[in-house]
Protein backbone atom coordinates (compact mmCIF):
# COMPACT_ATOMS: atom_id res chain seq x y z
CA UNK A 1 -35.56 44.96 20.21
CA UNK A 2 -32.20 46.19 19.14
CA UNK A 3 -29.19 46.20 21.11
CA UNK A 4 -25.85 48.16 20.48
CA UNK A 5 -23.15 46.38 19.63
CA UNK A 6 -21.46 44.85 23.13
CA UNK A 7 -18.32 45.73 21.95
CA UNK A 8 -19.30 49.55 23.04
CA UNK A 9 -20.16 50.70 26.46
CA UNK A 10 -23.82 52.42 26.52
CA UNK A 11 -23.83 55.26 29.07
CA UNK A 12 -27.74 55.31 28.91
CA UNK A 13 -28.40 51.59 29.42
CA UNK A 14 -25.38 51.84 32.22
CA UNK A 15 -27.27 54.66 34.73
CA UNK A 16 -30.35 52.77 34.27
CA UNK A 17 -29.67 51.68 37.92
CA UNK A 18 -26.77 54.82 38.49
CA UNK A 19 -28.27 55.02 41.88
CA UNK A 20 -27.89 51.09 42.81
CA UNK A 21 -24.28 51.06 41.05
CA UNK A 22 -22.85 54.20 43.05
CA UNK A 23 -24.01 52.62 45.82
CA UNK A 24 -21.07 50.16 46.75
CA UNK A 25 -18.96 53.44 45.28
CA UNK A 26 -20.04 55.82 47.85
CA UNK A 27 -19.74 53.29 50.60
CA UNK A 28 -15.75 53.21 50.17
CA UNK A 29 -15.80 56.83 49.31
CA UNK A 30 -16.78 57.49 52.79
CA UNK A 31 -13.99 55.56 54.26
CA UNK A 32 -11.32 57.34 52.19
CA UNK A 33 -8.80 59.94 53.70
CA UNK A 34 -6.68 61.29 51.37
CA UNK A 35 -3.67 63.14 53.75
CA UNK A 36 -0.66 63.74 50.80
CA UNK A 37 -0.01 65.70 47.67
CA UNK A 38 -0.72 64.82 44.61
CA UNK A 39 -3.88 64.06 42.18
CA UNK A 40 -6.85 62.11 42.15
CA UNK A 41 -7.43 59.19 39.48
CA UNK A 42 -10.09 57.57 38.78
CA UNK A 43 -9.85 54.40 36.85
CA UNK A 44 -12.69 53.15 34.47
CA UNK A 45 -14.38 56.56 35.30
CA UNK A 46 -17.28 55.56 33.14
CA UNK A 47 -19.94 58.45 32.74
CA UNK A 48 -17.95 60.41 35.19
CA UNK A 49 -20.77 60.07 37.76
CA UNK A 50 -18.52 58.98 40.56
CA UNK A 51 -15.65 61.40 39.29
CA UNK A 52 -17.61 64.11 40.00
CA UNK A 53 -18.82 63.22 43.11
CA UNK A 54 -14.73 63.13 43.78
CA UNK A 55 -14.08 66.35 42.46
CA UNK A 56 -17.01 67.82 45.10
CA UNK A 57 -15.22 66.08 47.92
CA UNK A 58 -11.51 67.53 47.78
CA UNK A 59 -12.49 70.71 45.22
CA UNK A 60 -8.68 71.70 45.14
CA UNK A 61 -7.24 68.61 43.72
CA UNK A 62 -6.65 67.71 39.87
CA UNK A 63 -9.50 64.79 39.46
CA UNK A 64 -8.40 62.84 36.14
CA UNK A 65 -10.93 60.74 34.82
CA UNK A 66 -9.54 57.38 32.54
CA UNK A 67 -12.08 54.83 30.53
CA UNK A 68 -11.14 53.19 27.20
CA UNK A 69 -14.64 54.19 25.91
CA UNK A 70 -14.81 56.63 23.79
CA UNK A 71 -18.99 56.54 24.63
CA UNK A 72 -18.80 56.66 27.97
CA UNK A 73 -16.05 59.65 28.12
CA UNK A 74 -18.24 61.77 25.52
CA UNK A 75 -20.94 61.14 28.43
CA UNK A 76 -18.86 62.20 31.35
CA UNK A 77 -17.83 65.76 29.47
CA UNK A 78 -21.12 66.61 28.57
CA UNK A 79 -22.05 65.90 32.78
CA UNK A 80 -18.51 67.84 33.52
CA UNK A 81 -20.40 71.11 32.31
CA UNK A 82 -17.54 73.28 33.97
CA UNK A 83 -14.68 71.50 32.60
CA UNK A 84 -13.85 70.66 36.27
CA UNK A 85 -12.12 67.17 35.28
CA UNK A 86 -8.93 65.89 32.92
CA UNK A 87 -11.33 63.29 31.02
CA UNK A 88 -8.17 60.92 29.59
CA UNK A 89 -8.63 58.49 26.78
CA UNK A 90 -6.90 54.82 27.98
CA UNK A 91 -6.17 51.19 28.94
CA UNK A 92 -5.95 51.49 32.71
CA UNK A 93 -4.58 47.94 32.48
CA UNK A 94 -1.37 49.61 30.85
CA UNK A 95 -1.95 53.34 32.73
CA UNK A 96 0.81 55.22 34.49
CA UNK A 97 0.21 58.32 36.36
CA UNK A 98 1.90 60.91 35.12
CA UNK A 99 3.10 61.81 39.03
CA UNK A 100 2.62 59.84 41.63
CA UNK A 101 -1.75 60.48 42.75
CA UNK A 102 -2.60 60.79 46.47
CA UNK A 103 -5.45 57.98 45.56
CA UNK A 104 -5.75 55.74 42.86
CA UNK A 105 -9.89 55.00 42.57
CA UNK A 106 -10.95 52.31 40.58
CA UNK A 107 -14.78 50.91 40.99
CA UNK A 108 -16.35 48.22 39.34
CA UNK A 109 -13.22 48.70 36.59
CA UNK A 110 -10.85 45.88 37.68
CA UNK A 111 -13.09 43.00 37.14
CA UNK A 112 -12.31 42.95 33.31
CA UNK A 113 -9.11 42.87 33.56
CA UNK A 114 -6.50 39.70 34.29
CA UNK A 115 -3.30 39.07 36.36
CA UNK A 116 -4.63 40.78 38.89
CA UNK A 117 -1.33 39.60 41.16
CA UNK A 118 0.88 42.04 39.14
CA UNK A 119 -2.00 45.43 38.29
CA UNK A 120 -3.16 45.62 41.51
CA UNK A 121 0.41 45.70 43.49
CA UNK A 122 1.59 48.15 40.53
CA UNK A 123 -1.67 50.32 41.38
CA UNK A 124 -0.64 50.76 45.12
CA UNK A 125 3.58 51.68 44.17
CA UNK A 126 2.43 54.32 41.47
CA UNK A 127 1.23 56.12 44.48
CA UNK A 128 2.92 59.02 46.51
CA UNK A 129 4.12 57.23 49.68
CA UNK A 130 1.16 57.63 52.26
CA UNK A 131 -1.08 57.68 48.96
CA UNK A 132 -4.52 55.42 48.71
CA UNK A 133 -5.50 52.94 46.59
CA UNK A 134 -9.43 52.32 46.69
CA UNK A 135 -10.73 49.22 44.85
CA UNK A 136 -13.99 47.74 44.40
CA UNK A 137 -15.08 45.26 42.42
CA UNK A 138 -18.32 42.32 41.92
CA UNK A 139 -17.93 39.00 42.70
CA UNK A 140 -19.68 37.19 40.11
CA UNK A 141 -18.48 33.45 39.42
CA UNK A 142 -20.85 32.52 42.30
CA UNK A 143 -24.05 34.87 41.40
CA UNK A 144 -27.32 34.21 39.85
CA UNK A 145 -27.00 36.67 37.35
CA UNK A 146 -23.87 35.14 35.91
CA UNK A 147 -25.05 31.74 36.12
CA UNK A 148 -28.07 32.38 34.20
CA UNK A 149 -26.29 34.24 31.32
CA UNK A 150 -24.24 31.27 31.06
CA UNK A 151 -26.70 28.58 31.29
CA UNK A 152 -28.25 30.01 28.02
CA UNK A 153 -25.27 30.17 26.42
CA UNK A 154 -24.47 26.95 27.18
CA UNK A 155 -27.58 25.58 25.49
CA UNK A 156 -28.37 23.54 22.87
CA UNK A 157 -29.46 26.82 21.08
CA UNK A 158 -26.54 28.87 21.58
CA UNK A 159 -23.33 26.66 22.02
CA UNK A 160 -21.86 26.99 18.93
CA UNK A 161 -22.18 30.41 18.73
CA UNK A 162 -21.20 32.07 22.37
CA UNK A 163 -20.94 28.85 24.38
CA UNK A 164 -17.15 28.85 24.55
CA UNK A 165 -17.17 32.63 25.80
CA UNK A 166 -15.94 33.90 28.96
CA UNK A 167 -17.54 37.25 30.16
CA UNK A 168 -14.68 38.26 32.14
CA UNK A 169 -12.16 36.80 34.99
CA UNK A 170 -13.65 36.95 38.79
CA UNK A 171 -11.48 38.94 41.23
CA UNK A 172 -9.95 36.24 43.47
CA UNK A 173 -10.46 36.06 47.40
CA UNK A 174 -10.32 38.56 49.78
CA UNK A 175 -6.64 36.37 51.51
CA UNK A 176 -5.38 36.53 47.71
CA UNK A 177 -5.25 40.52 47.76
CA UNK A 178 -4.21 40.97 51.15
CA UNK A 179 -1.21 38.96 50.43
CA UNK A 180 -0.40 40.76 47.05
CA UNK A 181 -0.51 44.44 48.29
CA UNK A 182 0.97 43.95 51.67
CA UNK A 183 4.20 44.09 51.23
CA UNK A 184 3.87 47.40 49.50
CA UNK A 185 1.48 48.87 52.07
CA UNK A 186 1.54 50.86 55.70
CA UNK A 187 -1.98 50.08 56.15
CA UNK A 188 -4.32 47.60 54.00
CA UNK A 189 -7.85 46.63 54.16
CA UNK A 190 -9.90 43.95 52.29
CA UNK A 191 -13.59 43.07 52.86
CA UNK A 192 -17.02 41.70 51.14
CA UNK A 193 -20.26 43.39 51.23
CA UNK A 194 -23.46 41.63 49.71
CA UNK A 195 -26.14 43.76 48.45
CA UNK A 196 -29.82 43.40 47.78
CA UNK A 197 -30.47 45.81 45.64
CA UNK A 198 -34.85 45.80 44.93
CA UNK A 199 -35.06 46.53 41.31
CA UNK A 200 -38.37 47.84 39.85
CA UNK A 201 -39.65 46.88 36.57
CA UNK A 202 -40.76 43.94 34.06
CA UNK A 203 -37.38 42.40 33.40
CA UNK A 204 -35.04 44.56 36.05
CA UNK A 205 -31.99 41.63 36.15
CA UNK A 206 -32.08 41.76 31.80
CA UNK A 207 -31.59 45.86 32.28
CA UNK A 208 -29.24 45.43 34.91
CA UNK A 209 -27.02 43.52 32.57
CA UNK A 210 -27.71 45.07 29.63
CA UNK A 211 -25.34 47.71 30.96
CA UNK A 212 -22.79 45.19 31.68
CA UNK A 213 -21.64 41.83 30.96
CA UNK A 214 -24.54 40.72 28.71
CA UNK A 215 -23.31 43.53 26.02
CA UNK A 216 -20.18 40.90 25.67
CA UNK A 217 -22.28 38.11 24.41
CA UNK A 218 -24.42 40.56 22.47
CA UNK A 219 -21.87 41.97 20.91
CA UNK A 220 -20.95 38.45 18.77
CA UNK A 221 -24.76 37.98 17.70
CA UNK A 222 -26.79 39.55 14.88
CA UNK A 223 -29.59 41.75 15.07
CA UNK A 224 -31.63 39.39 14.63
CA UNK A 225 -30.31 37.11 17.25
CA UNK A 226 -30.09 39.45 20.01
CA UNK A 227 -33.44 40.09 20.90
CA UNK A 228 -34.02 36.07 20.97
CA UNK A 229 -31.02 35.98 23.40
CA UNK A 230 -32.39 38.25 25.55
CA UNK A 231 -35.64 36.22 25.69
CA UNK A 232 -34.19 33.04 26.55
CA UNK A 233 -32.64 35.23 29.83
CA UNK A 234 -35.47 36.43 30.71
CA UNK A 235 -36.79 33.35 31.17
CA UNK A 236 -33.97 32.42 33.04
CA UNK A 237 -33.60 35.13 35.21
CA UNK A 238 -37.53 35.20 35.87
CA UNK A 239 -37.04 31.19 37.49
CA UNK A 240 -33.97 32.54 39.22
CA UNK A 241 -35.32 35.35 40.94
CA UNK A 242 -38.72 35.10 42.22
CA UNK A 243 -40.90 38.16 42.62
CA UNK A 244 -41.60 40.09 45.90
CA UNK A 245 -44.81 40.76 47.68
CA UNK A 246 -45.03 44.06 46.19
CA UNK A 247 -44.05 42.53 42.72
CA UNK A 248 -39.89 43.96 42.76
CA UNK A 249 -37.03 41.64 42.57
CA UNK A 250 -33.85 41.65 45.11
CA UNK A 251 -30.81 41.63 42.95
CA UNK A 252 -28.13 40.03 44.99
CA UNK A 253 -24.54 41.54 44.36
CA UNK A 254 -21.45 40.60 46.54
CA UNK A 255 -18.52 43.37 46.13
CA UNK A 256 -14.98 42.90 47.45
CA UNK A 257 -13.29 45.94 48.69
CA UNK A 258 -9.71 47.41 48.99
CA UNK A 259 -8.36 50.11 51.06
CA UNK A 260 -4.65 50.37 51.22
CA UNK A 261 -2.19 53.31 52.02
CA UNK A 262 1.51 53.14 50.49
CA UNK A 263 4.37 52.31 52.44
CA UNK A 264 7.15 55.12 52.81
């Protein structure tokens, strides 16, 4: 086996699961009312999956679509058949709207990112006052998935190599947000779902990953090496997460969530 580099997003390897990972997505769509002027952005847009599904909801609003990967823009366009969306090349830890949006959407995008005490409050004021900001993200210091990626880098076999590597900074506790975006808000909400998603297949954690943090560690081995990597997870994974009676596997994933209208 061959992986791509992990310093590239794979849109492919990503909507593996697209179903399980819009999931969490869809649940905060549904609790989103967006009552002001003023665009729609959606940060870390991805494969433009979830920016579409936007676009369908409030048809007469610019949607603009933002990802730093060039891969998994050139897969959004092709899905945006009728040019509905502005698909925008860029850092969304340095982004500023052009206007102030009615909602600011970032899922499963903040995660990577650090000091989380100054984006996320800047996210909210870049609104138009009585403008959303809708945030979710996985909470991963605590999960099996995570612990398992480390534990093999942190062996004997892999130390020197990727054992000093950090995949990417967990978002902080629920209190931490509330207290940042407060201030700044009419109306905030933060909460934690868990979610058992049953995956199908003969290594369905490896896959899962495969479209996300595990391309990091990937992306610093050879050829060679990566397949062997992958191996020694599997093995992990398969003593972490025991099969089901009908032979799937429940892939626990906690998300935090943030709802929060501007002030003004």
């Amino acid at each position: 086996m061959t992986v791509a580099s992990g310093s590239n997003w794979n849109p492919d390897i990503y909507l593996r699961f697209a179903a399980y990972r819009a999931r969490p997505a869809e649940d905060l769509m549904a609790q989103l009312k967006v009552t002001v002027a003023g665009d729609i952005c959606d940060l870390g847009c991805g494969p433009g999956n979830l920016t579409l599904q936007l676009k369908q909801r409030w048809p007469d609003r610019q949607v603009i679509g933002v990802d730093s990967s060039r891969e998994m823009l050139e897969a959004a366009r092709a899905r945006d058949k009728d040019n509905l969306i502005a698909w925008r090349e860029g850092d969304i830890a340095t982004w500023r709207a052009d206007k102030p949006p009615a909602l600011i959407f970032a899922n499963a995008s903040l995660h990577w990112l650090d000091d989380h005490q100054t984006l996320v409050p800047n996210l909210l004021q870049q609104l138009a006052p009585g403008g959303t900001l809708a945030v979710q993200m996985p909470q991963t210091a605590e999960s099996k998935y995570s612990r398992c990626i480390y534990n093999v880098m942190r062996s004997p076999r892999w130390k020197a190599k990727v054992g000093d590597m950090s995949l990417h900074p967990d978002p902080r506790p629920a209190a931490f947000y509330y207290d940042a975006i407060a201030p700044f808000a009419a109306e905030a909400e933060v909460w934690e779902t868990n979610y058992n998603h049953v995956l199908p297949g003969a290594h369905p954690v490896r896959d899962w990953m495969l479209g996300t943090s595990l391309r990091t560690v990937l992306g610093v081995l050879t050829e060679a090496e990566q397949p062997e990597f992958i191996a020694d997870y599997d093995a992990e994974t398969e003593r972490a997460y025991p099969r089901q009676v009908d032979g799937t596997v429940l892939f626990d994933m906690r998300r935090l969530f943030i709802l929060a209208r501007r002030a003004g």
